[in-house]
C-alpha atoms as a PDB file:
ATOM      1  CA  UNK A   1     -16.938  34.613  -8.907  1.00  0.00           C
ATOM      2  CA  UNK A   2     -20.420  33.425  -9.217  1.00  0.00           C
ATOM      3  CA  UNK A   3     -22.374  31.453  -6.901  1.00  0.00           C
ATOM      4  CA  UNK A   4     -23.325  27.907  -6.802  1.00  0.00           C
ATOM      5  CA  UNK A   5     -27.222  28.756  -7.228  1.00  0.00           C
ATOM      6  CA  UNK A   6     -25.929  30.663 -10.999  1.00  0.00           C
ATOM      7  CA  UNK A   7     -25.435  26.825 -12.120  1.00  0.00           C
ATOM      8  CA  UNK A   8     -27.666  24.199 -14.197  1.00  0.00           C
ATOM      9  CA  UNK A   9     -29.666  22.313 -12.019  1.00  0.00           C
ATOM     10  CA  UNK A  10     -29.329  18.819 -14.069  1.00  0.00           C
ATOM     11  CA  UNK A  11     -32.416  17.222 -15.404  1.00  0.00           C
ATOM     12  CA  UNK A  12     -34.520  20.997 -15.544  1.00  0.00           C
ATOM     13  CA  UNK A  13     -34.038  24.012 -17.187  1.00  0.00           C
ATOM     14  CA  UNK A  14     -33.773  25.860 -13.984  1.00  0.00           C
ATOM     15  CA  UNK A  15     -30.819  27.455 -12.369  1.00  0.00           C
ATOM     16  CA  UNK A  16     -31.128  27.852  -8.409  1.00  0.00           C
ATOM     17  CA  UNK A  17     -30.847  31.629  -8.422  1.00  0.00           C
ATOM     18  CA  UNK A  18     -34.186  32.003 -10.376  1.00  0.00           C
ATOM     19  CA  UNK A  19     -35.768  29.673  -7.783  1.00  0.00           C
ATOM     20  CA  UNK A  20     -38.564  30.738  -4.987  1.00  0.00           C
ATOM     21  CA  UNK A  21     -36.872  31.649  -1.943  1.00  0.00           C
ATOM     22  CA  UNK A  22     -33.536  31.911  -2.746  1.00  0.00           C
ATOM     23  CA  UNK A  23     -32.374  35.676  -1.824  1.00  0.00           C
ATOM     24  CA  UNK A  24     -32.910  38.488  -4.635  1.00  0.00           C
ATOM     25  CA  UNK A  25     -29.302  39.689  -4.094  1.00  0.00           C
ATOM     26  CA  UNK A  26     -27.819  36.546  -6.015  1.00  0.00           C
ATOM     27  CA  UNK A  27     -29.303  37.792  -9.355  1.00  0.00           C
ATOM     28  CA  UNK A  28     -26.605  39.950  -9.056  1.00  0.00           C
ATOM     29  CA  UNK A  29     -24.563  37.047 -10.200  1.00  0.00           C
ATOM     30  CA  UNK A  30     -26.863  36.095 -13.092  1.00  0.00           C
ATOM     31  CA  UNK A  31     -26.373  39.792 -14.267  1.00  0.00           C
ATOM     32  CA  UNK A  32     -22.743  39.701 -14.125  1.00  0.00           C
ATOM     33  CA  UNK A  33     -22.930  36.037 -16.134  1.00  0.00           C
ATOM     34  CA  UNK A  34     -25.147  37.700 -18.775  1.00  0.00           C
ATOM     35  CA  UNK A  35     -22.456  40.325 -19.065  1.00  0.00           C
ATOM     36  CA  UNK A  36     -19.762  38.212 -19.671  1.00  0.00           C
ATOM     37  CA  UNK A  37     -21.447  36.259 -22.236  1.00  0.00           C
ATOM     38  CA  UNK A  38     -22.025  38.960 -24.074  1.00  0.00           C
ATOM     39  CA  UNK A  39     -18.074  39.786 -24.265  1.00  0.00           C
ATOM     40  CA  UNK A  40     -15.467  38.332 -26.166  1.00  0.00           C
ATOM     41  CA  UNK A  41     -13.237  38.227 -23.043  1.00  0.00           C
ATOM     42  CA  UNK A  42     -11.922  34.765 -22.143  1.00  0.00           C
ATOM     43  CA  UNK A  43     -13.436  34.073 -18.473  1.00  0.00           C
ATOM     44  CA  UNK A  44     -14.519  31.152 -16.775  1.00  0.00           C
ATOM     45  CA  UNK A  45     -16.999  31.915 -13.106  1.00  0.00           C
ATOM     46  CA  UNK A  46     -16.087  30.178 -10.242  1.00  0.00           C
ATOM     47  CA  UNK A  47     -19.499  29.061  -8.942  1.00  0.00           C
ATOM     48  CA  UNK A  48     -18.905  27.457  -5.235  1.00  0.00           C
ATOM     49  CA  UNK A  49     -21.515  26.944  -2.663  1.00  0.00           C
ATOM     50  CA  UNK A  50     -20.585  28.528   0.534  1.00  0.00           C
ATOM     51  CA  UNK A  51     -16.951  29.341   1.120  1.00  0.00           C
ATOM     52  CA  UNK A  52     -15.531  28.232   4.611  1.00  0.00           C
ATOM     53  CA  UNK A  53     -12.444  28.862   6.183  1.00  0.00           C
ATOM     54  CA  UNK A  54      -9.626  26.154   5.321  1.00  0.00           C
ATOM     55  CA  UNK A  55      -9.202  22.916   7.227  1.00  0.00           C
ATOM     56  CA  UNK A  56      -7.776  19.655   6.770  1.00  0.00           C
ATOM     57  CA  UNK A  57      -9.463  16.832   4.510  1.00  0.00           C
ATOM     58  CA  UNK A  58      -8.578  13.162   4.828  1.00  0.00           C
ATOM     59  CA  UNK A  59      -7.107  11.495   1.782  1.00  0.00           C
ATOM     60  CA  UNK A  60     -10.353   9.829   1.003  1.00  0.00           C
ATOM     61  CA  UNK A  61     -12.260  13.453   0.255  1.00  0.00           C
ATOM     62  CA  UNK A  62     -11.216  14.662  -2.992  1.00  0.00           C
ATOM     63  CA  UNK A  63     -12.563  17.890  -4.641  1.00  0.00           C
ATOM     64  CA  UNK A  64     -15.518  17.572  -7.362  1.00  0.00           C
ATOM     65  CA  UNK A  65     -15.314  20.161 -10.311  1.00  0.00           C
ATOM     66  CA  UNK A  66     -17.972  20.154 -12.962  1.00  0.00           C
ATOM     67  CA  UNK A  67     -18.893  22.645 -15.768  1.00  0.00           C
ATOM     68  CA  UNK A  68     -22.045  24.584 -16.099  1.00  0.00           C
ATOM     69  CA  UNK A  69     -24.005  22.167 -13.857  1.00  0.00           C
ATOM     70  CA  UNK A  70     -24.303  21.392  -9.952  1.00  0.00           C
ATOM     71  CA  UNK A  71     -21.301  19.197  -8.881  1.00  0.00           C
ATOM     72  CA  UNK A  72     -23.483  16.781  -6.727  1.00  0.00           C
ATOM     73  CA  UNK A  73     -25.496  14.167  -7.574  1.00  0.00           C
ATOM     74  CA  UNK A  74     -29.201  14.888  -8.610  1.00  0.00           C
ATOM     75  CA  UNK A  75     -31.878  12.056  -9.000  1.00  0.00           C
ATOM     76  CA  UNK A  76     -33.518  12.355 -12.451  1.00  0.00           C
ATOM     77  CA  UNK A  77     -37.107  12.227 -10.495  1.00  0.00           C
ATOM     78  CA  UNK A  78     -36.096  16.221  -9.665  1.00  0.00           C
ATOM     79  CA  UNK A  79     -37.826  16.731 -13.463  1.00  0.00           C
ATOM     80  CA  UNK A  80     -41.331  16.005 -11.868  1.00  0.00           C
ATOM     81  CA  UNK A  81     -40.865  18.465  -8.872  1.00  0.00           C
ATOM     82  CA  UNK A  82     -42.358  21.880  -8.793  1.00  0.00           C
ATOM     83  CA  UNK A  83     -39.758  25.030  -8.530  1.00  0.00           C
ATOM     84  CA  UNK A  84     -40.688  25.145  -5.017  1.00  0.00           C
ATOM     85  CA  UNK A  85     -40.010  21.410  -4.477  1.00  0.00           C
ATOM     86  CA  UNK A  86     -37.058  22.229  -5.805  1.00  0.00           C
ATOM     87  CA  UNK A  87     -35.804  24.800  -3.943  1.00  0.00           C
ATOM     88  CA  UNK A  88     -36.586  23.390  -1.201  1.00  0.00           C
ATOM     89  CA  UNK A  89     -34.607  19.684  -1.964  1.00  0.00           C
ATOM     90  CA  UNK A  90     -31.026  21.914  -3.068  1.00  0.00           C
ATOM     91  CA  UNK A  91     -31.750  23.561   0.204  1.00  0.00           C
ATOM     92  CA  UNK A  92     -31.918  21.105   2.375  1.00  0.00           C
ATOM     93  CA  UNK A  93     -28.601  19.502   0.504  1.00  0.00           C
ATOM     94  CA  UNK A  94     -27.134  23.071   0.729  1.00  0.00           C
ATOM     95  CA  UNK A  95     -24.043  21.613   3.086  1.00  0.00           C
ATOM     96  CA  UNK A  96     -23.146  19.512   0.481  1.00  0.00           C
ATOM     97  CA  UNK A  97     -21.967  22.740  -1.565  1.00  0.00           C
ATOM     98  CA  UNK A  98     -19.824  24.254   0.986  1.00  0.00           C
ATOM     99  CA  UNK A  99     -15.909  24.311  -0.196  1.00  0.00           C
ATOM    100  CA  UNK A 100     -13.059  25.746   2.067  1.00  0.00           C
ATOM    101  CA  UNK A 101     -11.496  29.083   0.169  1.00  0.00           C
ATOM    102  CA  UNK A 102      -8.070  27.897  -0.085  1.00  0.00           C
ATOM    103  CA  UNK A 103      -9.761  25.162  -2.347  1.00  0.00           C
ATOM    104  CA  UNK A 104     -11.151  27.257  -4.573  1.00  0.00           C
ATOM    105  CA  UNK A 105      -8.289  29.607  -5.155  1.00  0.00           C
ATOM    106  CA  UNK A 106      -6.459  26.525  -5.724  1.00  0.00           C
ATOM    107  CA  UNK A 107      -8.977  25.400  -8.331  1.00  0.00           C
ATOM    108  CA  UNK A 108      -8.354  29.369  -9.789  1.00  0.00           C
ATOM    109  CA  UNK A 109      -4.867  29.103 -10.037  1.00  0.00           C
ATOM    110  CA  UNK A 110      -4.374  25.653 -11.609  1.00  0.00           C
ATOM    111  CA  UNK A 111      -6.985  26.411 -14.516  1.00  0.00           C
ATOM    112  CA  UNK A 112      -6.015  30.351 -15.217  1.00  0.00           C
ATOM    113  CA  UNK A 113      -4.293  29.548 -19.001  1.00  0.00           C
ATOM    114  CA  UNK A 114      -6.081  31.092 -21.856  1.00  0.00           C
ATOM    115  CA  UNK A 115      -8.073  28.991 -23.153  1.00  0.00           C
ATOM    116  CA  UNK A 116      -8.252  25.983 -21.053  1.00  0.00           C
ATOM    117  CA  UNK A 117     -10.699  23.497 -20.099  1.00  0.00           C
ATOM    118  CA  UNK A 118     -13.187  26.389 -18.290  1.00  0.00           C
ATOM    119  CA  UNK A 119     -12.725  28.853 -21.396  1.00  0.00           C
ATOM    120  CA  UNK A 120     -16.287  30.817 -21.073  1.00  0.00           C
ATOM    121  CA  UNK A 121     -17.654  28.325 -18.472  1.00  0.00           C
ATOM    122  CA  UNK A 122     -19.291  28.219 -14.972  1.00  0.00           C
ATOM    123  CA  UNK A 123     -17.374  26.380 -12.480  1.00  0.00           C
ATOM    124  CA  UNK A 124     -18.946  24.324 -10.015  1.00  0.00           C
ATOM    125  CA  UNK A 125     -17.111  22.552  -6.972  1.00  0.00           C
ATOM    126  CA  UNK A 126     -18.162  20.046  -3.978  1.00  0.00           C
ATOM    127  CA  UNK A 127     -16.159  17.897  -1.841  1.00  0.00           C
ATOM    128  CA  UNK A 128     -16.792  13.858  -2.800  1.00  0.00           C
ATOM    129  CA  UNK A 129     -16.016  11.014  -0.982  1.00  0.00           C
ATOM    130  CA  UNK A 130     -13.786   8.307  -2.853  1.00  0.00           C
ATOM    131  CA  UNK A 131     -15.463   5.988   0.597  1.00  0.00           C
ATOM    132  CA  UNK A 132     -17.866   4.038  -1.593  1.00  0.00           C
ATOM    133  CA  UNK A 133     -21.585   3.126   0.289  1.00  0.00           C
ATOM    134  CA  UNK A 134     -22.189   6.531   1.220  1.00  0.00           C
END
């Protein structure tokens, strides 16, 4: 398990953790990536944004899993904002990341053959909308 801030923020070079203001403690994560890059181990990190309790979805909310990068949608102006700008746009969209544990483990269990899709991976996850306009 990893955090969402351990993943590719698209259009930079950046990943969240390494970002002004976000807490010291979640380097901790980027340590324990490093680590199992350097293995030969077959892993894949779950990386969610904050884990709530479980609860009901309607049909039309369908969970969002993407590899190595953020699963929600980034503007490609983010390249021209300063780290700080930066930090301060993913936190203000920091809801967007939150994902209900049950989900997750879900997520775990359906992808744990050797392997598979998320073979030495990051894993993000957000809840999207199939309600088009949003």
């Amino acid at each position: 398990m990893g955090g969402a801030g351990l993943l590719d923020i698209p259009f930079t070079n950046l990943i969240g953790n390494n970002l002004p203001g976000f807490p010291p403690e979640y380097r901790n994560h980027n340590r324990n990536f490093e680590r199992l890059q350097q293995t030969g181990l077959d892993w894949s990190m779950m990386c969610p944004g904050t884990m709530m309790d479980s609860r009901e979805h309607p049909d039309s909310v369908h969970l969002h899993i993407t590899t190595e990068t953020l699963p929600v949608p980034i503007s490609e102006t983010i390249k021209a904002y300063s780290e700080a700008e930066i930090a301060g746009h993913l936190f203000s969209r920091f809801q967007e990341l939150n994902v209900a544990y049950d989900d997750v483990a879900k997520c775990m269990l359906d992808h744990l053959e050797l392997g598979g899709a998320f073979k030495r991976k990051r894993v993000g996850l957000a809840y999207q909308s199939n309600i088009t306009g949003r």
